[in-house]
Protein backbone atom coordinates (compact mmCIF):
# COMPACT_ATOMS: atom_id res chain seq x y z
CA UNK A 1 87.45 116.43 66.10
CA UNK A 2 87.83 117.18 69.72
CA UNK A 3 88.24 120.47 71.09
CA UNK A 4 91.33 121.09 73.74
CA UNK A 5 91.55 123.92 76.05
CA UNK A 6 94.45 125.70 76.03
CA UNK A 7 94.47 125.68 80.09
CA UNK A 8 94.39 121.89 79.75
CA UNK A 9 97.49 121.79 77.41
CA UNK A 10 99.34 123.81 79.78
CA UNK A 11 98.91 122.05 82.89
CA UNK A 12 100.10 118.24 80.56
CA UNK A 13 103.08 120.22 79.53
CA UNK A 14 103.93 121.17 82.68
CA UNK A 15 103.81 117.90 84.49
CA UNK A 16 106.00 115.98 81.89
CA UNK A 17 109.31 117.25 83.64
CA UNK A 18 108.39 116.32 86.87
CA UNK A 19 107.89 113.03 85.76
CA UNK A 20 110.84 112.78 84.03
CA UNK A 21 112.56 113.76 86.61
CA UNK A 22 111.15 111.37 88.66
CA UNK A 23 111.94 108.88 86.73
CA UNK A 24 115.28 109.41 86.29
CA UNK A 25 115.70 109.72 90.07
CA UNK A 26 114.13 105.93 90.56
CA UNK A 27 116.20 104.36 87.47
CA UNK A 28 119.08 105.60 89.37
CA UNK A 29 118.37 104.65 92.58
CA UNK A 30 117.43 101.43 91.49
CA UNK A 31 120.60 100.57 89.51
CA UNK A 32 122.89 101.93 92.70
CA UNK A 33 120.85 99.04 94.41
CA UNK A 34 121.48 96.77 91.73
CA UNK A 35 125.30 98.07 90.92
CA UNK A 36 126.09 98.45 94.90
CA UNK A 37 123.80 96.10 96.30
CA UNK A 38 125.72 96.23 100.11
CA UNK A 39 124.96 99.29 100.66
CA UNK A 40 121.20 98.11 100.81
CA UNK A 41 122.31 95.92 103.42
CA UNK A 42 124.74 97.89 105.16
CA UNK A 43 121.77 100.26 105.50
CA UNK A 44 119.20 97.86 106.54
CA UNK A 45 121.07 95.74 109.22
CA UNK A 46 121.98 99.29 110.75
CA UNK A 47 118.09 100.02 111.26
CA UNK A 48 116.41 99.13 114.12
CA UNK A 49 114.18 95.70 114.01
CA UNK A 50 110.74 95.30 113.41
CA UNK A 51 108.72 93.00 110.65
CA UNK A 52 109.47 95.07 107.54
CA UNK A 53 113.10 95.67 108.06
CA UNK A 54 113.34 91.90 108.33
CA UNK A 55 111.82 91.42 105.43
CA UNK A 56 113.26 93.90 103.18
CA UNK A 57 116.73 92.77 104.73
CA UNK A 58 116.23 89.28 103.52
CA UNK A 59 114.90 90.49 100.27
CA UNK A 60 118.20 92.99 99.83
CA UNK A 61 120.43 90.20 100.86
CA UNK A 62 119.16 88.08 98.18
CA UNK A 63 119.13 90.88 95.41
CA UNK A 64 123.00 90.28 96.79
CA UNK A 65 123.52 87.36 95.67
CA UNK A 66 121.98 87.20 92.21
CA UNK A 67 124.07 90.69 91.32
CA UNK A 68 127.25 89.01 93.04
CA UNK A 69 126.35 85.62 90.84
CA UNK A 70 125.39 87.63 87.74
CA UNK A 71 128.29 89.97 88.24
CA UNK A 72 126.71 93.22 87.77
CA UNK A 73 128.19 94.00 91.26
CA UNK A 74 131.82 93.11 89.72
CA UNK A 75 132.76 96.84 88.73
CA UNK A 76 131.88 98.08 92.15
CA UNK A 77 134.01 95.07 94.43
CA UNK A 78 137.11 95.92 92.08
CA UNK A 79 136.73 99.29 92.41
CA UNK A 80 136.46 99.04 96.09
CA UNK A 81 139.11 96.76 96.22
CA UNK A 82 141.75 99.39 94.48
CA UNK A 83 140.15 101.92 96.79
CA UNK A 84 141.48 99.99 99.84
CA UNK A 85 144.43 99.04 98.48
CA UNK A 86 145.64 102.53 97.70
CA UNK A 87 144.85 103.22 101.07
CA UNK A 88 146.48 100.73 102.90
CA UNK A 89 143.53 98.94 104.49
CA UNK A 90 142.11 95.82 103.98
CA UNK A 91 138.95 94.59 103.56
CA UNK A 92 137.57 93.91 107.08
């Protein structure tokens, strides 16, 4: 049987919320992206140009598309949609 020091045992324990944490922190980012997937390319477009932001811009609009096609984005538009209706604007 293999011996375990009790320093050792500690130190596990005490990384296991942190990466919990961190974990929920990613899930949740990545179904906003999924959920609300203009914002990715709200945010994108608005950044100045180089190679990557190209890239991940094409990438985000295409995540777009499939969520817009596969309707996971459908909560969010409606929502938005009554949003701007109570307010009086329109979609623009």
């Amino acid at each position: 049987m293999k011996t375990v020091k009790r320093g050792h045992v500690q130190q596990v324990r005490a990384s296991q919320p942190l990466r919990a944490a961190a974990i929920v922190i990613y899930v949740t980012l990545a179904l906003l992206v999924v959920t609300i997937p203009q914002s990715m390319v709200n945010w994108l477009a608005d950044m100045n140009g180089n190679a990557v932001q190209e890239t991940l811009l094409r990438v985000a609009e295409s995540l777009q598309k499939v969520c817009a096609a596969t309707g996971l984005a459908t909560p969010y538009s409606r929502a938005r949609a009554l949003f701007l209706a109570l307010r009086g604007n329109e979609e623009g």
